[in-house]
Each structure stands twice: as C-alpha cells, then as structure tokens.
N, C-alpha and C. Protein backbone atom coordinates (compact mmCIF):
# COMPACT_ATOMS: atom_id res chain seq x y z
N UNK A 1 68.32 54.91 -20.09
CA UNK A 1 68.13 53.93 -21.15
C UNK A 1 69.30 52.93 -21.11
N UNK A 2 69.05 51.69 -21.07
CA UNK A 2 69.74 50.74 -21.16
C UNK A 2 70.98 50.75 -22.19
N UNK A 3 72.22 50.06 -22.29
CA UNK A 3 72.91 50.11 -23.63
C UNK A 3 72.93 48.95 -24.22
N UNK A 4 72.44 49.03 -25.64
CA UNK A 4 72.08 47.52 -26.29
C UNK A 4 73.10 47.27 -27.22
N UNK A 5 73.32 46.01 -27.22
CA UNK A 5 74.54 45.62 -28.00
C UNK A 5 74.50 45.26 -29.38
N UNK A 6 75.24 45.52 -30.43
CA UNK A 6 75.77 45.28 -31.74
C UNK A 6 74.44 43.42 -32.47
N UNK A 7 74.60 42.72 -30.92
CA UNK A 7 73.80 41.62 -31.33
C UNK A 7 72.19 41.91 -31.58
N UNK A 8 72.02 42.80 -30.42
CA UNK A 8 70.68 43.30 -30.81
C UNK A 8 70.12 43.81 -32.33
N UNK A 9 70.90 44.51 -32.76
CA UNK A 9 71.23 45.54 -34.07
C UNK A 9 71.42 44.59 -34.75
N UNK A 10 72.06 43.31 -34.92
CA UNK A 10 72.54 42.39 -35.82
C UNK A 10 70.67 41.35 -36.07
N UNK A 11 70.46 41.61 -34.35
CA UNK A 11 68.89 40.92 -34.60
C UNK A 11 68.02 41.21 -35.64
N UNK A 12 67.89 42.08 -35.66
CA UNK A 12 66.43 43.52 -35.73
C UNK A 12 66.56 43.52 -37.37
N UNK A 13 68.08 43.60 -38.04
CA UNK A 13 68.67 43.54 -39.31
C UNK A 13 68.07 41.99 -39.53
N UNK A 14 68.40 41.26 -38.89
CA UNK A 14 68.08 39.76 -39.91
C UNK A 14 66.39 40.20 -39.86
N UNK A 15 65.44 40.48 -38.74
CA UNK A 15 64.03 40.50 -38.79
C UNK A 15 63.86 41.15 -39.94
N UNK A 16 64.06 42.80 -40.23
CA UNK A 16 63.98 43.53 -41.09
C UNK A 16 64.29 42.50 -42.66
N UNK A 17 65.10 42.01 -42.75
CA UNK A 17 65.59 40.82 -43.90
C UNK A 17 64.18 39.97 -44.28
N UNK A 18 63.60 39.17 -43.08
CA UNK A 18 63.00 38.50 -43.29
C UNK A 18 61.46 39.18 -43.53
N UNK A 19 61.52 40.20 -42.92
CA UNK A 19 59.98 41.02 -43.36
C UNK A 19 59.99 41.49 -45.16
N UNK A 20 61.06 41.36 -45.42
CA UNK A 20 61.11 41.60 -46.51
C UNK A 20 61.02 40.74 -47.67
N UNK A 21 61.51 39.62 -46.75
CA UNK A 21 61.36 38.29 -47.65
C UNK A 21 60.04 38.03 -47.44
N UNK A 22 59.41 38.10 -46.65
CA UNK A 22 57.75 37.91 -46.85
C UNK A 22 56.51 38.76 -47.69
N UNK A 23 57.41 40.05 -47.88
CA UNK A 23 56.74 41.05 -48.62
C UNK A 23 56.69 40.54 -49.97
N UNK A 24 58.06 40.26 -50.15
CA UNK A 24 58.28 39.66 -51.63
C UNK A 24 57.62 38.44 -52.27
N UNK A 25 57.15 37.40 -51.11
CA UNK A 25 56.29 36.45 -51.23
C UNK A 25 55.08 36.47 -51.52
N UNK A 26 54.31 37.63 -50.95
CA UNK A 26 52.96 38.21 -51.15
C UNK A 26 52.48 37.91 -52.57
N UNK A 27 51.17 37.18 -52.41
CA UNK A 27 50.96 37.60 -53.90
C UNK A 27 49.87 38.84 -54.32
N UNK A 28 48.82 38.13 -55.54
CA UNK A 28 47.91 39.22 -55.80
C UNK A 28 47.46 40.17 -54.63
N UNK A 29 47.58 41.19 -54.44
CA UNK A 29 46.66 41.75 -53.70
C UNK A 29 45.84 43.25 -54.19
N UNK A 30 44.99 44.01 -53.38
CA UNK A 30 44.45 45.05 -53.33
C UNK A 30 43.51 45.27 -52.13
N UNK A 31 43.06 46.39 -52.09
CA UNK A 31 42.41 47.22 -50.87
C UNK A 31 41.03 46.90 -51.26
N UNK A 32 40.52 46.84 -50.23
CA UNK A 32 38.73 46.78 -49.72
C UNK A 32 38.58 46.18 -49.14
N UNK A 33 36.95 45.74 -49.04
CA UNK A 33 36.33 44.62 -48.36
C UNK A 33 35.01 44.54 -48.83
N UNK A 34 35.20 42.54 -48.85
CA UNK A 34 34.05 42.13 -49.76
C UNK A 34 32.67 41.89 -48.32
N UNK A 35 31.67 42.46 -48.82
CA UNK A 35 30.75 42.29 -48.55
C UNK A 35 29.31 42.00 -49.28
N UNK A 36 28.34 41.19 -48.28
CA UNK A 36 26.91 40.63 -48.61
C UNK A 36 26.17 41.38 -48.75
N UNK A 37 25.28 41.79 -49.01
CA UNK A 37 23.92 42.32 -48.96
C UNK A 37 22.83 41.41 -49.83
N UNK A 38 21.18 41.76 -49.26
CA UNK A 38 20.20 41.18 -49.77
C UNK A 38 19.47 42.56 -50.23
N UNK A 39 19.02 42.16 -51.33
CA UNK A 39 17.73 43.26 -51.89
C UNK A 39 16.69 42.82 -52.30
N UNK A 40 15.89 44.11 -52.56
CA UNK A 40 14.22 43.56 -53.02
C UNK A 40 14.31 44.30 -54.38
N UNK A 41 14.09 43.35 -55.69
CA UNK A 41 13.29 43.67 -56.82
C UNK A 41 12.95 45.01 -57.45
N UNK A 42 11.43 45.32 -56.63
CA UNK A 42 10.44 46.24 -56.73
C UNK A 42 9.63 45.44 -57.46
N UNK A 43 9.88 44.53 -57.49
CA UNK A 43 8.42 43.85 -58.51
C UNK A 43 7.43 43.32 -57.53
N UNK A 44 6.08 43.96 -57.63
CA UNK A 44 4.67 43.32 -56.43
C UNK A 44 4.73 41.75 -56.29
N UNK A 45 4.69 40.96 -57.37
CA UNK A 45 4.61 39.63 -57.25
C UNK A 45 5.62 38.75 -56.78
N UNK A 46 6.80 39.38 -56.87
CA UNK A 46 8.18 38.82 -56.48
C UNK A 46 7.74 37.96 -54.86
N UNK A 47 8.47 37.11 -54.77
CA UNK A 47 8.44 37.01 -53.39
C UNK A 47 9.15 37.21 -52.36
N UNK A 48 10.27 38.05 -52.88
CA UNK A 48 10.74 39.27 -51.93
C UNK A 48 9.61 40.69 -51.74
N UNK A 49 8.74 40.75 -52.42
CA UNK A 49 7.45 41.94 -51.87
C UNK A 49 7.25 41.36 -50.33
N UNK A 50 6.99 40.04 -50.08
CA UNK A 50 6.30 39.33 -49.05
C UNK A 50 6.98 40.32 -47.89
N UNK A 51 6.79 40.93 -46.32
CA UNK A 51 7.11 41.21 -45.27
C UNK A 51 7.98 40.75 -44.27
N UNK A 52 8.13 39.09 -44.87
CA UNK A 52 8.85 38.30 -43.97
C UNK A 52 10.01 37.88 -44.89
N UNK A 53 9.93 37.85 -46.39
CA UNK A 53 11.12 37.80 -47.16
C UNK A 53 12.37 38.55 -46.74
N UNK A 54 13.80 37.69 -47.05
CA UNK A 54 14.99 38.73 -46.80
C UNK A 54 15.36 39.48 -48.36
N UNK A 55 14.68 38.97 -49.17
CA UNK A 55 15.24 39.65 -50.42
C UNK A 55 15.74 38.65 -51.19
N UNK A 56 16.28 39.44 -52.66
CA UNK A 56 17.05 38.04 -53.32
C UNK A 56 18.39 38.14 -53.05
N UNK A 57 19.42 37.18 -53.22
CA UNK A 57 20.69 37.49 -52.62
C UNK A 57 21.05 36.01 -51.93
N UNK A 58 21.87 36.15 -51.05
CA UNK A 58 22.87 37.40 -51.23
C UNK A 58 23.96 37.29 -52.00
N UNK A 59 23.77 38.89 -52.41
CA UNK A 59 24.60 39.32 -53.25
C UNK A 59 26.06 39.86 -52.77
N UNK A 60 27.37 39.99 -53.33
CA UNK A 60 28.64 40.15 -53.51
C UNK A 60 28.93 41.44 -53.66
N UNK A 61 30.02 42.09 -52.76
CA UNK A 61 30.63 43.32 -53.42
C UNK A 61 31.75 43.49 -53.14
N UNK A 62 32.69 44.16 -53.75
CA UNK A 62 34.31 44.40 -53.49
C UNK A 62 34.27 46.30 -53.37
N UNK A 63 33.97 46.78 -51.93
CA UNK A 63 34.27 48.02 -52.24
C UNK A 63 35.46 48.81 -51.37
N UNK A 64 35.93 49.74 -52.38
CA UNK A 64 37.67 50.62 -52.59
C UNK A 64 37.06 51.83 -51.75
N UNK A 65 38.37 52.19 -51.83
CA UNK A 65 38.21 53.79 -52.02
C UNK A 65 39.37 54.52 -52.76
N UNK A 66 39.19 55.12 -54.10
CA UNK A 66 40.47 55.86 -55.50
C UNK A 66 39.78 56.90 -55.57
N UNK A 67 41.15 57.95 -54.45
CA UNK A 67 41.04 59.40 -54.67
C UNK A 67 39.66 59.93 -53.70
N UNK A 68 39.89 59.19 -52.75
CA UNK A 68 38.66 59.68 -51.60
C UNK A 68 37.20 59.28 -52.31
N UNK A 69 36.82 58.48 -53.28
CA UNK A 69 35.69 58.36 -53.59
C UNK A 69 35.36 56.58 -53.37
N UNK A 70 34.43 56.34 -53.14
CA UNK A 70 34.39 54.56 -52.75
C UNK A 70 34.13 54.02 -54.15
N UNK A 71 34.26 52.96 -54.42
CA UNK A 71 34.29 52.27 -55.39
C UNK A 71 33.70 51.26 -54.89
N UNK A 72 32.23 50.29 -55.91
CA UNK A 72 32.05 49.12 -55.13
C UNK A 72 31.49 47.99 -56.74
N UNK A 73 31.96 47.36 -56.92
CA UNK A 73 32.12 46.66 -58.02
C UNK A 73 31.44 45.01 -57.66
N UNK A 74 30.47 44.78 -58.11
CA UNK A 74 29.92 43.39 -58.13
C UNK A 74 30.55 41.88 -58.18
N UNK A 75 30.56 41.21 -57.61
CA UNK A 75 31.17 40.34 -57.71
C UNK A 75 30.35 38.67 -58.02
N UNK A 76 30.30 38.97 -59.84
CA UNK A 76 28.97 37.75 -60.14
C UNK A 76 29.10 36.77 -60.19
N UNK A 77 30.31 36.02 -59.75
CA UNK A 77 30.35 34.61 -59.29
C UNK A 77 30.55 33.86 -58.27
N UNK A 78 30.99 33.11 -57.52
CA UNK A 78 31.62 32.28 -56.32
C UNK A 78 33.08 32.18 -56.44
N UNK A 79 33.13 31.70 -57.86
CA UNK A 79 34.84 32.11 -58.11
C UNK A 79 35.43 33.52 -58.03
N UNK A 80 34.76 33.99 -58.57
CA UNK A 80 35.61 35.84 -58.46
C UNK A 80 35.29 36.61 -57.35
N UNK A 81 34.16 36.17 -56.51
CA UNK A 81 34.66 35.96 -54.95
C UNK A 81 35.38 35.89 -54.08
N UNK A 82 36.05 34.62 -54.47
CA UNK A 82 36.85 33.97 -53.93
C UNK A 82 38.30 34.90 -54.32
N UNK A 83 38.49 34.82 -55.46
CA UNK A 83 39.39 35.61 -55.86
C UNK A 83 39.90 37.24 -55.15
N UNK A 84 38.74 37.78 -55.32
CA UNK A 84 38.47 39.32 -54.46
C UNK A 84 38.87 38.61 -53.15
N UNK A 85 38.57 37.94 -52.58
CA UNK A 85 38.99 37.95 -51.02
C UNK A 85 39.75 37.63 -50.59
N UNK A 86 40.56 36.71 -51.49
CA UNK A 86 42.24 36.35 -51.28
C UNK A 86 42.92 37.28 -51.61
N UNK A 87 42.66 37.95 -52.47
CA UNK A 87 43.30 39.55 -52.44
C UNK A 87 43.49 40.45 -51.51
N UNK A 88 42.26 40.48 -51.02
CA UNK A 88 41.93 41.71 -49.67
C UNK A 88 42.68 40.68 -48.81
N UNK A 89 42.53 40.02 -48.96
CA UNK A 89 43.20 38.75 -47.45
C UNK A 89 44.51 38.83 -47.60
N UNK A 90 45.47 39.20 -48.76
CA UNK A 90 47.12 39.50 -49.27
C UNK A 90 47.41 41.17 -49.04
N UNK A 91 46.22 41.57 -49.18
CA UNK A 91 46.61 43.53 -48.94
C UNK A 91 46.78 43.11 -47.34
N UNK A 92 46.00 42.58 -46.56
CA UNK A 92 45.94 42.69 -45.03
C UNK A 92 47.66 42.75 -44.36
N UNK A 93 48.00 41.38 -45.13
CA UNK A 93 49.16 40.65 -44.83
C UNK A 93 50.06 41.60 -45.04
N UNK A 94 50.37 42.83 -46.43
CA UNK A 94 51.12 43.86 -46.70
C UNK A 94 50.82 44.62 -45.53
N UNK A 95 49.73 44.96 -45.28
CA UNK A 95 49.52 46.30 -44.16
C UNK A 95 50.22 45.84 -43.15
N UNK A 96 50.28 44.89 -43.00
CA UNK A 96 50.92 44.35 -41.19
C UNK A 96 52.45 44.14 -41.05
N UNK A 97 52.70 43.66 -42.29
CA UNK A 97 54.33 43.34 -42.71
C UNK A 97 54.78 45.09 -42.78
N UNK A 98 53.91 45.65 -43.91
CA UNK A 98 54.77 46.90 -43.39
C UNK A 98 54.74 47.85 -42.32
N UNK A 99 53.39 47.44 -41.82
CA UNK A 99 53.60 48.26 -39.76
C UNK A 99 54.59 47.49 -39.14
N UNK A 100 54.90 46.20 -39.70
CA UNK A 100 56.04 45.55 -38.74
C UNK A 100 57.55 45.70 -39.35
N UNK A 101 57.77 46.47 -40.35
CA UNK A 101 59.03 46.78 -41.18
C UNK A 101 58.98 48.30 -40.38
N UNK A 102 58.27 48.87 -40.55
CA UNK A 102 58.70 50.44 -40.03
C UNK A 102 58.92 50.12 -38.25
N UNK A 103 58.16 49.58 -37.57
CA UNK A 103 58.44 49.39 -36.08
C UNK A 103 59.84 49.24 -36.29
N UNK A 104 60.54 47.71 -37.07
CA UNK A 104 61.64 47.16 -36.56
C UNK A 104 62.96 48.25 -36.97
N UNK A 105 62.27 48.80 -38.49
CA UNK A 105 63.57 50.11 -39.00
C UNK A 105 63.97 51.11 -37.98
N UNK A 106 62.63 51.49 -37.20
CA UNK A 106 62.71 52.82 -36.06
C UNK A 106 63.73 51.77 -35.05
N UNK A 107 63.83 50.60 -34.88
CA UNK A 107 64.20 50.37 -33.81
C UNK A 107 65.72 50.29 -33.63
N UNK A 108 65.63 49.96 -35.38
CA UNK A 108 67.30 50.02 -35.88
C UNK A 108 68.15 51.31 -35.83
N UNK A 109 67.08 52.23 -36.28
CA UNK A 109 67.76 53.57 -36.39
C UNK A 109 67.95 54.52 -35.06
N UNK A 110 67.24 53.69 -33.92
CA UNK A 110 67.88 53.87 -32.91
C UNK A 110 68.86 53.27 -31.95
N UNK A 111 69.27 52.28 -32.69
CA UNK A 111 70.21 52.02 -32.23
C UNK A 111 71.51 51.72 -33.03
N UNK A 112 71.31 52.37 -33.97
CA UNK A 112 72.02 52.29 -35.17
C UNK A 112 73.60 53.65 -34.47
N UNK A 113 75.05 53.17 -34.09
CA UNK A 113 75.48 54.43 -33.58
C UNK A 113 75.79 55.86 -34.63
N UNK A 114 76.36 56.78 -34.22
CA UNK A 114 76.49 57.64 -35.33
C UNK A 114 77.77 57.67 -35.41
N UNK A 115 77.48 58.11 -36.80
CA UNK A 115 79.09 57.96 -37.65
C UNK A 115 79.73 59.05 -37.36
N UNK A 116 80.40 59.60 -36.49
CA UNK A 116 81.46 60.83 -36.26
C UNK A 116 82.54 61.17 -36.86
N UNK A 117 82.74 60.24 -37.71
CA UNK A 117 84.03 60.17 -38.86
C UNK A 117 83.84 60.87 -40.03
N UNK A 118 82.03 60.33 -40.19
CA UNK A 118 81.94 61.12 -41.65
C UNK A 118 82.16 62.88 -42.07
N UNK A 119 82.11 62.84 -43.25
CA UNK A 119 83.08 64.88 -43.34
C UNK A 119 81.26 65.29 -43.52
N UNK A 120 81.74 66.86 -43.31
CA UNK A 120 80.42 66.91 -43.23
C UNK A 120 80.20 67.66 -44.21
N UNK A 121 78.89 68.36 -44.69
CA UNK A 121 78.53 69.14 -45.89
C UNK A 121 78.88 70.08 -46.32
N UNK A 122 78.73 70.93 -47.38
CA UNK A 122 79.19 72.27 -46.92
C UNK A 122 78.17 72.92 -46.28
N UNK A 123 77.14 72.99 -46.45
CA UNK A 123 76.05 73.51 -45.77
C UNK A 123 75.99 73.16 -43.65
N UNK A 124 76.19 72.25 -43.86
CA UNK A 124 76.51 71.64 -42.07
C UNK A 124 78.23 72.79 -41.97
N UNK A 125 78.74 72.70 -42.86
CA UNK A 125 80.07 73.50 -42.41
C UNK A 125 79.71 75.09 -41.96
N UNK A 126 79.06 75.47 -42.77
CA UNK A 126 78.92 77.24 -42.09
C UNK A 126 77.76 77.31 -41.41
N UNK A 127 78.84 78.41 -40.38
CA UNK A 127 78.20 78.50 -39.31
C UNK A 127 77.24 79.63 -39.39
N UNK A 128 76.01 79.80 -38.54
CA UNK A 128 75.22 80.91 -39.01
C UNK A 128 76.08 82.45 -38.08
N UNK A 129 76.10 83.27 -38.89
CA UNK A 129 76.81 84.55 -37.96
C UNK A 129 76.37 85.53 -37.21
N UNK A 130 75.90 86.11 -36.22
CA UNK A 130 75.45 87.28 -35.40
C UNK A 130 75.51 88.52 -36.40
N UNK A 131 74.29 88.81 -36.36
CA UNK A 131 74.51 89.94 -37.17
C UNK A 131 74.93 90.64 -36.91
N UNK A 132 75.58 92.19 -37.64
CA UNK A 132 76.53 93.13 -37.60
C UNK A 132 75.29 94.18 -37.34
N UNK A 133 73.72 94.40 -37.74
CA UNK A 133 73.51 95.10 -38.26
C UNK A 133 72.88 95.81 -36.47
N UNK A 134 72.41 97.02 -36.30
CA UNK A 134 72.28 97.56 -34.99
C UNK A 134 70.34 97.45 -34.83
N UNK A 135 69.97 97.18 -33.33
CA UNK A 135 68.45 97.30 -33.37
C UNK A 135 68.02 98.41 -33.41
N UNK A 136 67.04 98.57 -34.03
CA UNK A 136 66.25 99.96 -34.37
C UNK A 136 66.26 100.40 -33.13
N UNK A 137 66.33 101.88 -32.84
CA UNK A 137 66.08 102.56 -31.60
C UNK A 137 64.64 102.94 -31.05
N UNK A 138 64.08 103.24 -30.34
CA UNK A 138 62.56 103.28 -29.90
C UNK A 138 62.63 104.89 -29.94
C-alpha cells in the first residue's frame, strides 16, 4: 500500500466539510416514490367499461414503507404532486450525500495515523492471565 500524505487527509476533511454543507442545504424531504396508475369505475356505462379504454386517470400516488408495511397516500392535485416529488427528489440527494459521507469518513479513518501517545484504559491495561487451574484428567 502506497503512503499517503497529511495533504491527502487534509483533502478528504475539506470534502467531508462540504458534504456536510450540502446536507445542511437539503430541504423538505421524505422516502417513496410517486407513481401513475389508470383505473376502471365498475360502472357498465362509464366509458372506461369500453375494451379499448385505458381507464380514468391518471391518477397520483406517494407510496412509503413505516415499519415494513407500505404506505400509499393519494395525491389529489398537480400541486401536491409536485410537492411529493420534490421531496422524494431531496430524500434521493440525502441518500447519495450520505453514501458519499461514509465512503469519504472510511477513507479518513484510514488514513487517519494512530495516536500512540494516548494512556490507555483501565480495561486495555489488564492483561488477561493463564489460568492456574489444572485440565481435567481422562
């Protein structure tokens, strides 16, 4: 393995800085994804009954998942649409900022050197002892 220098480490620290400053920028967000669907009625006369109809629609949905169960909540306007999907479109941006905060931390903490100065615990101080006691005989 190569040996990387203090500038590298000084890099990775300003990135880490700035992933953070973008986190903090983030606005509204939450988890899902909005999707379309078309449906039919059930009413005979409708003209979604027809064979070649797609249905009425399309219709809006924002669906989760809280506590392993899906959640899918209607979405009855164009505006609150819009809204729901700039959201999911701000959760995205979190998911990626923080796969790209943990990459750059691992990268720090390996090259981060170790402190040999510091005292150590008491627990790190004792040592484990060989036991005294004799093995059972066969």
């Amino acid at each position: 393995m190569k040996h990387l220098t203090s500038s590298s480490l000084s890099a990775l620290e300003l990135r880490r800085a700035e992933l953070l400053r973008q986190v903090a920028q983030l606005g509204d967000l939450r988890p899902g994804s909005v999707t379309s669907f078309m449906r039919r009625c059930g009413k005979p006369a409708c003209h979604c009954a027809q064979p070649d109809s797609a249905g009425h629609g399309p219709n809006f949905r924002l669906s989760h998942y809280v506590e392993g169960k899906q959640i899918s909540e209607s979405l009855s306007s164009p505006a609150v649409r819009r809204k729901a999907e700039r959201e999911v479109a701000e959760y995205k941006k979190f998911q990626e900022l923080s796969r790209l905060f943990v990459t750059v931390s691992e990268q720090i903490c390996a090259l981060r050197p170790v402190d040999e100065d510091t005292e150590l615990g008491p627990q790190e101080k004792k040592r484990s002892k060989r036991s005294n006691k004799k093995s059972p005989t066969k």
